[in-house]
N, C-alpha and C. Protein backbone atom coordinates (compact mmCIF):
# COMPACT_ATOMS: atom_id res chain seq x y z
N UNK A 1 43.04 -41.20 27.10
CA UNK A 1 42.89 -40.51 25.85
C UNK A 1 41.54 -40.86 25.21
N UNK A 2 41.18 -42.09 25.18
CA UNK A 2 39.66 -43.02 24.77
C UNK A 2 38.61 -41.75 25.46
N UNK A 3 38.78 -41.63 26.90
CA UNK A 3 37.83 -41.04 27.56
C UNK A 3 37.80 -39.54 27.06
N UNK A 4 38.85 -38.71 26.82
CA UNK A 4 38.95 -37.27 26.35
C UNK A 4 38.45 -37.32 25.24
N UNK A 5 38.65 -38.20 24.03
CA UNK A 5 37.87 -38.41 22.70
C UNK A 5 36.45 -38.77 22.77
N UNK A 6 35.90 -39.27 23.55
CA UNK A 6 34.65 -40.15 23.85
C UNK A 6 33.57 -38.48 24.26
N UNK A 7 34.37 -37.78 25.08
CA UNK A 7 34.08 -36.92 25.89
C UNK A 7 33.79 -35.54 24.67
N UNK A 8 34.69 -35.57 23.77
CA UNK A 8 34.57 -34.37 22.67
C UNK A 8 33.65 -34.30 22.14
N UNK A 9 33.46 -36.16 21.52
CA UNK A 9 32.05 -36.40 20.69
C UNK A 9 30.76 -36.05 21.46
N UNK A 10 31.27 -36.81 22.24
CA UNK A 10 29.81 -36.24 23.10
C UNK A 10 28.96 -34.51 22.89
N UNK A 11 30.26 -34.09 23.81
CA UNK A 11 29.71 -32.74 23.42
C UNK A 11 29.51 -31.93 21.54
N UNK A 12 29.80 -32.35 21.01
CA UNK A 12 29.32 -32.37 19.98
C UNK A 12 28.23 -32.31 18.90
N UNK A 13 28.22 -33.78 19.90
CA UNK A 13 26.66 -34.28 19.25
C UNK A 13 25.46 -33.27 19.96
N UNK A 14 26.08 -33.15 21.51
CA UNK A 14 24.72 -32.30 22.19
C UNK A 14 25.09 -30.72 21.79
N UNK A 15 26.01 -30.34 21.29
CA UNK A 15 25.91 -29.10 20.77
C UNK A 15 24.31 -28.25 20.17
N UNK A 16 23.57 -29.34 19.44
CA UNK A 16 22.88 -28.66 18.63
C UNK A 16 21.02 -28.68 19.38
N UNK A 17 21.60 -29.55 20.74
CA UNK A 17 20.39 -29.99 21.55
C UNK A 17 20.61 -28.66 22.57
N UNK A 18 21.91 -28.33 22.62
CA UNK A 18 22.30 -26.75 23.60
C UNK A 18 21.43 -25.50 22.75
N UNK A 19 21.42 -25.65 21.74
CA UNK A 19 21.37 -24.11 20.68
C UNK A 19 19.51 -24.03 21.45
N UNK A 20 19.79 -23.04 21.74
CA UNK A 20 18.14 -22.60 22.24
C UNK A 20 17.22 -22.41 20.80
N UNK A 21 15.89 -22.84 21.35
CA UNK A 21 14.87 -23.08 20.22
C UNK A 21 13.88 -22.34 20.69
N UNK A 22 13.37 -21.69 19.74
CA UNK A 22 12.28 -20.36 20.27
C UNK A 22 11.36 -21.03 21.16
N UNK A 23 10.70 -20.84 22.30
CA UNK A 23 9.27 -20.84 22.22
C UNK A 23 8.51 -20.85 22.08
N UNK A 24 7.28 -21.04 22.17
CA UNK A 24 6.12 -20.78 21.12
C UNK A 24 5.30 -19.18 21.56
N UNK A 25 5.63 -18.82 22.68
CA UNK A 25 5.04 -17.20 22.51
C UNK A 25 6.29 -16.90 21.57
N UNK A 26 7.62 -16.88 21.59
CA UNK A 26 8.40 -16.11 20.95
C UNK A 26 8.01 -16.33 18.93
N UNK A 27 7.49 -17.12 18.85
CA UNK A 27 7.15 -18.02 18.23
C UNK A 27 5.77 -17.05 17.52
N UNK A 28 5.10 -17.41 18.45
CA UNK A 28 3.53 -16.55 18.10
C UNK A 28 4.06 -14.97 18.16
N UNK A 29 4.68 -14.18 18.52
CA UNK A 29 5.55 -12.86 18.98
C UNK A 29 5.43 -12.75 17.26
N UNK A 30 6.32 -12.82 16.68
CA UNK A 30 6.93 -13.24 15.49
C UNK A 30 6.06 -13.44 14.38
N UNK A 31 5.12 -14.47 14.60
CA UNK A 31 4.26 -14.20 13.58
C UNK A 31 3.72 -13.46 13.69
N UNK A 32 3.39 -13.10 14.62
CA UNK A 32 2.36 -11.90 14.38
C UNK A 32 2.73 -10.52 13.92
N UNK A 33 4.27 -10.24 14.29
CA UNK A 33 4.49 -8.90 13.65
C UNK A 33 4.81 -9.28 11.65
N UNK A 34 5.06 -10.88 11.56
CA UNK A 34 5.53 -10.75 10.39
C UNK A 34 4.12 -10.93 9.22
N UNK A 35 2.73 -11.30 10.16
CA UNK A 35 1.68 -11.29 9.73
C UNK A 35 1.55 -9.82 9.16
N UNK A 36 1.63 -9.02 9.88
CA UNK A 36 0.96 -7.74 9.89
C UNK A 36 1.57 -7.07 8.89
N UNK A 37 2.69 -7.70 8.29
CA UNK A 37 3.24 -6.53 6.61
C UNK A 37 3.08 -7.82 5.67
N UNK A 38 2.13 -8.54 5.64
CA UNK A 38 2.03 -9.37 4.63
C UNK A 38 0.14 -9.63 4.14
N UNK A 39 -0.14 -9.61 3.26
CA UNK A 39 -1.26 -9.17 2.81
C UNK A 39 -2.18 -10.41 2.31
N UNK A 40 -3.65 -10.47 2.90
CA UNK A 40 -4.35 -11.55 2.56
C UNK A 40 -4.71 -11.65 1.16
N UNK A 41 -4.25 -12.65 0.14
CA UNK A 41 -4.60 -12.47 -1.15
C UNK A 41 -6.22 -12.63 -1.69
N UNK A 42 -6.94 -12.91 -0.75
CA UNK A 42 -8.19 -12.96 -0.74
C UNK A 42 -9.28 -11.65 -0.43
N UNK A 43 -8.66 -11.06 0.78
CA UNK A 43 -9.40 -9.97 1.64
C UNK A 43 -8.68 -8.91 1.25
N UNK A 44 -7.64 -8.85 0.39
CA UNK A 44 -6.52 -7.57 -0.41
C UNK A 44 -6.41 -6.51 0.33
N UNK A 45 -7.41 -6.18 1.45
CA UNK A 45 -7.17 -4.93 2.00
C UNK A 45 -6.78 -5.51 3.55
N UNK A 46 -6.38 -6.62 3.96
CA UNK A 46 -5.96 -6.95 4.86
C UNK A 46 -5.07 -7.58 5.22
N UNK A 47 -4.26 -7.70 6.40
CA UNK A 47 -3.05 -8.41 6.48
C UNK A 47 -3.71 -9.96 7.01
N UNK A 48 -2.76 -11.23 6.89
CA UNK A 48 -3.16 -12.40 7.12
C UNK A 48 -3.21 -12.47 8.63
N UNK A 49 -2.52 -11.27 9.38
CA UNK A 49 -2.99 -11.68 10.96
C UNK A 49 -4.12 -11.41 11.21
N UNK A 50 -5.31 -9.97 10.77
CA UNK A 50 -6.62 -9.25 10.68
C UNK A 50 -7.36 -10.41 10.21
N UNK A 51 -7.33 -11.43 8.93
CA UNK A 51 -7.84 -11.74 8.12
C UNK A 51 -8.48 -13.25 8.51
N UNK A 52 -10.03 -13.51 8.57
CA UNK A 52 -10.27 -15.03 8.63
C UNK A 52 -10.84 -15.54 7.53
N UNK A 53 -10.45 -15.22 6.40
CA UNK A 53 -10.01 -16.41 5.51
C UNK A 53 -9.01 -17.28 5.67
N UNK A 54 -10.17 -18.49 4.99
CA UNK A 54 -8.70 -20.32 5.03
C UNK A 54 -7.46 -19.72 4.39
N UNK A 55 -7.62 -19.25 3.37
CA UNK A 55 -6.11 -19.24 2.90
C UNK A 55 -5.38 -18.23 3.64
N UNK A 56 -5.48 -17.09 4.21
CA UNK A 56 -4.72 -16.40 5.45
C UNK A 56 -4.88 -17.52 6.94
N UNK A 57 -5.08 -18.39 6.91
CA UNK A 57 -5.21 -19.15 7.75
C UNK A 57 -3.83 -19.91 7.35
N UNK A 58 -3.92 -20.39 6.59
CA UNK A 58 -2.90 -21.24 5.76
C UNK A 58 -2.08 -20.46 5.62
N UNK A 59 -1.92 -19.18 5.16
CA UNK A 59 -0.69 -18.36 5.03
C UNK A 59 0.11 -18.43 6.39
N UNK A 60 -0.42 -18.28 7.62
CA UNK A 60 -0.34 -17.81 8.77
C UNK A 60 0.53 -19.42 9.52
N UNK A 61 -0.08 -20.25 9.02
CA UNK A 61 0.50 -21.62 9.54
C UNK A 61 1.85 -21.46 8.60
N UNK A 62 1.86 -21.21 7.42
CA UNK A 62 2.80 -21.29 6.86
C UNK A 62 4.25 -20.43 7.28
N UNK A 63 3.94 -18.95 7.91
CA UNK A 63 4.62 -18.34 8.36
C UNK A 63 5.16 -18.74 9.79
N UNK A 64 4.32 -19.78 10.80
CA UNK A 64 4.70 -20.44 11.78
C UNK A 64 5.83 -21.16 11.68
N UNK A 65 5.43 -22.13 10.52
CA UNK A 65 6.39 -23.16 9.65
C UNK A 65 7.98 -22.67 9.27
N UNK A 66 7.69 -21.71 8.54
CA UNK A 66 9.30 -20.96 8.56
C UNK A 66 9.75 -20.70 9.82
N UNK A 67 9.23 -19.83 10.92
CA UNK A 67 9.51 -19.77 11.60
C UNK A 67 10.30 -20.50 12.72
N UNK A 68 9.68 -21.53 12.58
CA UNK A 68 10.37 -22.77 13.14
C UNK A 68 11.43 -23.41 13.27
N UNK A 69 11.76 -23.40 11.67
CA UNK A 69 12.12 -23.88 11.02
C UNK A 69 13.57 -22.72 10.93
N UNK A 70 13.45 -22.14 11.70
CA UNK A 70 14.58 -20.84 11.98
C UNK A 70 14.84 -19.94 11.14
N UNK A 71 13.94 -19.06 10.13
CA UNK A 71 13.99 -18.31 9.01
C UNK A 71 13.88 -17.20 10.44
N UNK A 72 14.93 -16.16 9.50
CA UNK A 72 14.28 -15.00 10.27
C UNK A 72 13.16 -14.10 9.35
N UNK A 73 12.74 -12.97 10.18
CA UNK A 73 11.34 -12.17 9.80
C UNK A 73 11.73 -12.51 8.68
N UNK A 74 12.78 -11.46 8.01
CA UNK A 74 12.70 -10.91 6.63
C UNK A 74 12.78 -12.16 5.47
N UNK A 75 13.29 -13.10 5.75
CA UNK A 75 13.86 -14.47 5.12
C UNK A 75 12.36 -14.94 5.00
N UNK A 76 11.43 -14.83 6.02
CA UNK A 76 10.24 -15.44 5.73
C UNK A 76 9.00 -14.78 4.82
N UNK A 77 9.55 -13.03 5.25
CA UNK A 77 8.92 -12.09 4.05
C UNK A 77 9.51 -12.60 2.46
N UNK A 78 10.45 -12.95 2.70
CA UNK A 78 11.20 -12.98 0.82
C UNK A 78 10.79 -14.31 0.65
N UNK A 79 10.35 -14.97 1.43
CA UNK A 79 9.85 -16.12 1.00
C UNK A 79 7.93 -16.10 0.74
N UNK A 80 7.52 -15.50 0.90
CA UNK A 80 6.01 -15.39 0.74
C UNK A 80 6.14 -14.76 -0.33
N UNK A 81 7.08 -13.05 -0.33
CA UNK A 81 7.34 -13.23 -1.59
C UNK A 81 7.58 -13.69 -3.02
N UNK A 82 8.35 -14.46 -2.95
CA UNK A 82 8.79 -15.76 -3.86
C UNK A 82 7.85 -16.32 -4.16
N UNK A 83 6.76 -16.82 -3.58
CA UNK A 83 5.71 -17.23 -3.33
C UNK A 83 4.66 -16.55 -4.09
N UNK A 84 4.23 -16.15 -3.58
CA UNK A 84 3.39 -14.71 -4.34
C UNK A 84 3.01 -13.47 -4.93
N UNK A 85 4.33 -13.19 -4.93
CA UNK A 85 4.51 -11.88 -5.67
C UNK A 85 4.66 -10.90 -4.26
N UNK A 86 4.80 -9.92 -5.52
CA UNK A 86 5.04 -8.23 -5.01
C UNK A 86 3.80 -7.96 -4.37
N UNK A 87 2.55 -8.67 -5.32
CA UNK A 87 1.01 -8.02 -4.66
C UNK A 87 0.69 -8.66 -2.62
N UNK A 88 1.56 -9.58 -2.56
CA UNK A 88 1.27 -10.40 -1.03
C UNK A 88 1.82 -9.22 0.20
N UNK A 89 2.72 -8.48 -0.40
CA UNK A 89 3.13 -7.26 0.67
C UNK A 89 2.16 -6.00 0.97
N UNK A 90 2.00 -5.36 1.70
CA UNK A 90 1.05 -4.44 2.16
C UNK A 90 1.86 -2.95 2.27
N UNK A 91 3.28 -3.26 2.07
CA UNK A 91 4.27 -2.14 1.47
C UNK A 91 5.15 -2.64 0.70
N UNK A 92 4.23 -1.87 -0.88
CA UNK A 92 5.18 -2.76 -1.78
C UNK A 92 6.29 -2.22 -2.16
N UNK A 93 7.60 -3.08 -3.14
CA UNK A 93 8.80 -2.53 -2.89
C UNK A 93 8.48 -0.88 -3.97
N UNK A 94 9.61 0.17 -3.62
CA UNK A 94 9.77 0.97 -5.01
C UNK A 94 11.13 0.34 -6.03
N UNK A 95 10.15 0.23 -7.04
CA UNK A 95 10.57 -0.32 -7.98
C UNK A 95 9.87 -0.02 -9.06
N UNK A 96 10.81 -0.25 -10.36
CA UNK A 96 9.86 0.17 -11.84
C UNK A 96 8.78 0.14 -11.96
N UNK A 97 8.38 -1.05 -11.88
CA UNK A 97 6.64 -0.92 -12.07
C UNK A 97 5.85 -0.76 -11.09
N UNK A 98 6.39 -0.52 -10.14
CA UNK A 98 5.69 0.16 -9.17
C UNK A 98 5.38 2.15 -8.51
N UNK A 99 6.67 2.68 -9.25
CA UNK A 99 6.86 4.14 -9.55
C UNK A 99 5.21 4.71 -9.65
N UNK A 100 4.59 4.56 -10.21
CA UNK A 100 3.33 4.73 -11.07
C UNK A 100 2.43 4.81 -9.31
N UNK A 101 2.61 3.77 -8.36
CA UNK A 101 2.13 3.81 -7.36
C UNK A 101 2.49 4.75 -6.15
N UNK A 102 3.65 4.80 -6.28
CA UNK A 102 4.45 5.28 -5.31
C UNK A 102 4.38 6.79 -5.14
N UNK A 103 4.24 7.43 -7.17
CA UNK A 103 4.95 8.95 -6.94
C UNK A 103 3.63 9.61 -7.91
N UNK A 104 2.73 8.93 -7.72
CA UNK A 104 1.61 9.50 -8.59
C UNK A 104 0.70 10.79 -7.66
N UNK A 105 0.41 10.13 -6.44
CA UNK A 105 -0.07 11.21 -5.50
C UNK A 105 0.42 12.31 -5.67
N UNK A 106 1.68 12.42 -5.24
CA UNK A 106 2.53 13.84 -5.56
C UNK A 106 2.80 14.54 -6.85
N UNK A 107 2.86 13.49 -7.61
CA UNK A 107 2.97 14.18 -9.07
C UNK A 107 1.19 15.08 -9.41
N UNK A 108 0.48 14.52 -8.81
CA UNK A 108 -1.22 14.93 -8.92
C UNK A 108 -1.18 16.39 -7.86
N UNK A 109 -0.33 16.60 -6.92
CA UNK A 109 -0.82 17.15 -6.09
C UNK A 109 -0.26 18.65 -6.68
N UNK A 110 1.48 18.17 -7.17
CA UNK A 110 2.26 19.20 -7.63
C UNK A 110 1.51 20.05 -8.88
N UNK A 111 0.66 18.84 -10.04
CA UNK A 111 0.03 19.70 -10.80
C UNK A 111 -0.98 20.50 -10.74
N UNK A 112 -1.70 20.10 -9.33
CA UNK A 112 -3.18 21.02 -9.03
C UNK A 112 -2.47 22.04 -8.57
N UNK A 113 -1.30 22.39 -7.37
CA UNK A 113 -1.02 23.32 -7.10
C UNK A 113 -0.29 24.02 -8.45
N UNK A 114 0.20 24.03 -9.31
CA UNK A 114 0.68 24.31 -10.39
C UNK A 114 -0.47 25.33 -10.64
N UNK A 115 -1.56 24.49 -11.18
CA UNK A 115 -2.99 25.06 -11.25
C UNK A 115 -3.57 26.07 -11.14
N UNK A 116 -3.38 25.90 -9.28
CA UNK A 116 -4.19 26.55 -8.88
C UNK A 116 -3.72 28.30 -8.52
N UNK A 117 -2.52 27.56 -8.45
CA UNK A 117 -1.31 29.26 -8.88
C UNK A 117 -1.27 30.11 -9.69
N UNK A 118 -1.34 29.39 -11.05
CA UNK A 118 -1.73 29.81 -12.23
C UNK A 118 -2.79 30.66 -12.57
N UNK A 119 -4.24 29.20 -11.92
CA UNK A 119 -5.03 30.22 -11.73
C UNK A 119 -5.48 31.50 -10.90
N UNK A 120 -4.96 31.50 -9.69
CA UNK A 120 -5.34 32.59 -9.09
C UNK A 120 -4.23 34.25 -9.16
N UNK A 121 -3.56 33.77 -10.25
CA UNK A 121 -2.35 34.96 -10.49
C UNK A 121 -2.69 35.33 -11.62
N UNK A 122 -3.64 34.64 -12.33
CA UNK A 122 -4.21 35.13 -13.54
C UNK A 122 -5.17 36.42 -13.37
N UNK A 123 -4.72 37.59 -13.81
CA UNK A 123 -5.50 38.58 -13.83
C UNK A 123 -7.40 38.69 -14.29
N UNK A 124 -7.86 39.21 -13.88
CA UNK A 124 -9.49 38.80 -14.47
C UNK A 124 -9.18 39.97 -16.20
N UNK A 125 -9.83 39.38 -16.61
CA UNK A 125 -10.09 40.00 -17.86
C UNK A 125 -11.17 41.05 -17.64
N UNK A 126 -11.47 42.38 -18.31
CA UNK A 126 -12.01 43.55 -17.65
C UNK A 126 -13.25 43.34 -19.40
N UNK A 127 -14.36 43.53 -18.69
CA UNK A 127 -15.33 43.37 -20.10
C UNK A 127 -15.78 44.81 -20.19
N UNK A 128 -15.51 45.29 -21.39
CA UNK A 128 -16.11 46.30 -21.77
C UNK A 128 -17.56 46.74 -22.13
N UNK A 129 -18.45 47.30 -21.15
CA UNK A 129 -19.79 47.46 -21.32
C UNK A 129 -20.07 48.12 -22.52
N UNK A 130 -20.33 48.10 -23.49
CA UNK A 130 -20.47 48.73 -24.32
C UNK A 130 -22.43 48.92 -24.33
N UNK A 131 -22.95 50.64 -24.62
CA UNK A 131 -24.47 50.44 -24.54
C UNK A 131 -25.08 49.67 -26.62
N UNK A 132 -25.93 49.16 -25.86
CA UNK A 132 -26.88 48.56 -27.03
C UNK A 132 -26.90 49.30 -28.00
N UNK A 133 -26.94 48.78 -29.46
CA UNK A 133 -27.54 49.80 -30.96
C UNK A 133 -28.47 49.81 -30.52
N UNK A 134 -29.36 50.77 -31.61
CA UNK A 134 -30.73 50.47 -31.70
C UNK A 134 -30.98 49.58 -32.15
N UNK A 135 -30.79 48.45 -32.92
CA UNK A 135 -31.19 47.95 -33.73
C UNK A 135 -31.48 46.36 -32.77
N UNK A 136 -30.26 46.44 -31.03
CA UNK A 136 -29.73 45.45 -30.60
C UNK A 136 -30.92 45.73 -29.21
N UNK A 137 -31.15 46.85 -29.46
CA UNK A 137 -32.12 47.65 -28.36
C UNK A 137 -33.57 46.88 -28.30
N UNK A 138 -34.39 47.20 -29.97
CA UNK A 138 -34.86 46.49 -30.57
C UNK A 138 -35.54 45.51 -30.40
N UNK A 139 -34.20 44.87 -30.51
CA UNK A 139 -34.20 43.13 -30.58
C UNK A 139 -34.68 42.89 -29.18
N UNK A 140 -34.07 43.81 -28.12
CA UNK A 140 -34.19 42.98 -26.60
C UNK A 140 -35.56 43.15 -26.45
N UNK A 141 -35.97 44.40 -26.72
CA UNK A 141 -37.19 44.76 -25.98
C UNK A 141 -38.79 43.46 -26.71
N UNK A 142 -38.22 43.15 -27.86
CA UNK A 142 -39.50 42.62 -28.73
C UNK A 142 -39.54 41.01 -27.83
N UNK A 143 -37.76 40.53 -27.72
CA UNK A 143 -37.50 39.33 -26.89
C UNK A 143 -38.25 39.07 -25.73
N UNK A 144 -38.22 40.50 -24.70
CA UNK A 144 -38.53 40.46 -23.53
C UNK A 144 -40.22 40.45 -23.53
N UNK A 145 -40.70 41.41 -24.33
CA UNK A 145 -42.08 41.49 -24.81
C UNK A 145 -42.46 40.29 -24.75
N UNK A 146 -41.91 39.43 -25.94
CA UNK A 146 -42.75 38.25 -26.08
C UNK A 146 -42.80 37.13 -24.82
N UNK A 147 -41.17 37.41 -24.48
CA UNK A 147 -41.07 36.20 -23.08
C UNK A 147 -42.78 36.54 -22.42
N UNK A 148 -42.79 38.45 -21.61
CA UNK A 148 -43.81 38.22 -20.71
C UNK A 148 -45.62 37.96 -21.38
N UNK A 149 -45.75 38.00 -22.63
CA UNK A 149 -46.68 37.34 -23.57
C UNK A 149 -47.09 35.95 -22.97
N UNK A 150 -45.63 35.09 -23.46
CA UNK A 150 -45.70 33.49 -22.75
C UNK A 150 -46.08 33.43 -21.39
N UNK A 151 -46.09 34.18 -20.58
CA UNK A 151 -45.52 33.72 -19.04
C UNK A 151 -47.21 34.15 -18.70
């Protein structure tokens, strides 16, 4: 019975030496896709895998670190999150104060076409030629006179 008890613990203890532990390509795999939706706070238009700035350097070790450490992707996204805000993502969430980002294009696009509907269904207005008074007759000819005077 000593030996069947002796024998349980055992396996037990090596239970957690059984649980497979990533690799380090699986490892590097991983960061790198979780690099690529997370945003260099330095280079703003780049993700920390693109990016050689120290601190995307540091971001990037840091995302190793979770990794490791057995976070999955998203657990390690909500954690950079946490970290740094909404601005560290490269698709940020929709949300309130973000609406303004999200639905502005279209709201811009809907009003030009609005616009441009408007305008081109708008009839032209028809100008009535009416001929010169004399008095307007006059006026042009003394105008024009003087222009070719100047010239």
């Amino acid at each position: 019975m000593k030996i069947f008890i002796t024998l349980i613990i055992a396996l037990l203890i090596s239970l957690p030496a059984l649980a497979q532990t990533p690799s380090e390509a699986d490892i590097e795999l991983r960061a790198k896709e979780v690099g690529r939706s997370i945003r260099c706070v330095v280079c703003q238009n780049q993700s920390i895998d693109e990016s050689d700035a120290s601190l995307a350097q540091d971001m990037r070790k840091l995302v190793r670190a979770r990794i490791r450490a057995g976070d999955s992707n998203d657990e390690v996204i909500n954690f950079m999150q946490d970290r740094y805000g909404d601005f560290v993502l490269l698709k940020p969430p929709v949300q309130t104060n973000t609406y303004l980002l999200w639905f502005a294009p279209a709201i811009l696009l809907g009003f030009f076409l609005i616009w441009y509907v408007v305008r081109v269904r708008r009839k032209p207005t028809k100008i009535d030629a009416q001929a010169l008074s004399t008095d307007e007759m006059k006026q042009f000819k003394k105008l024009t006179a003087e222009q070719e005077n100047n010239t």
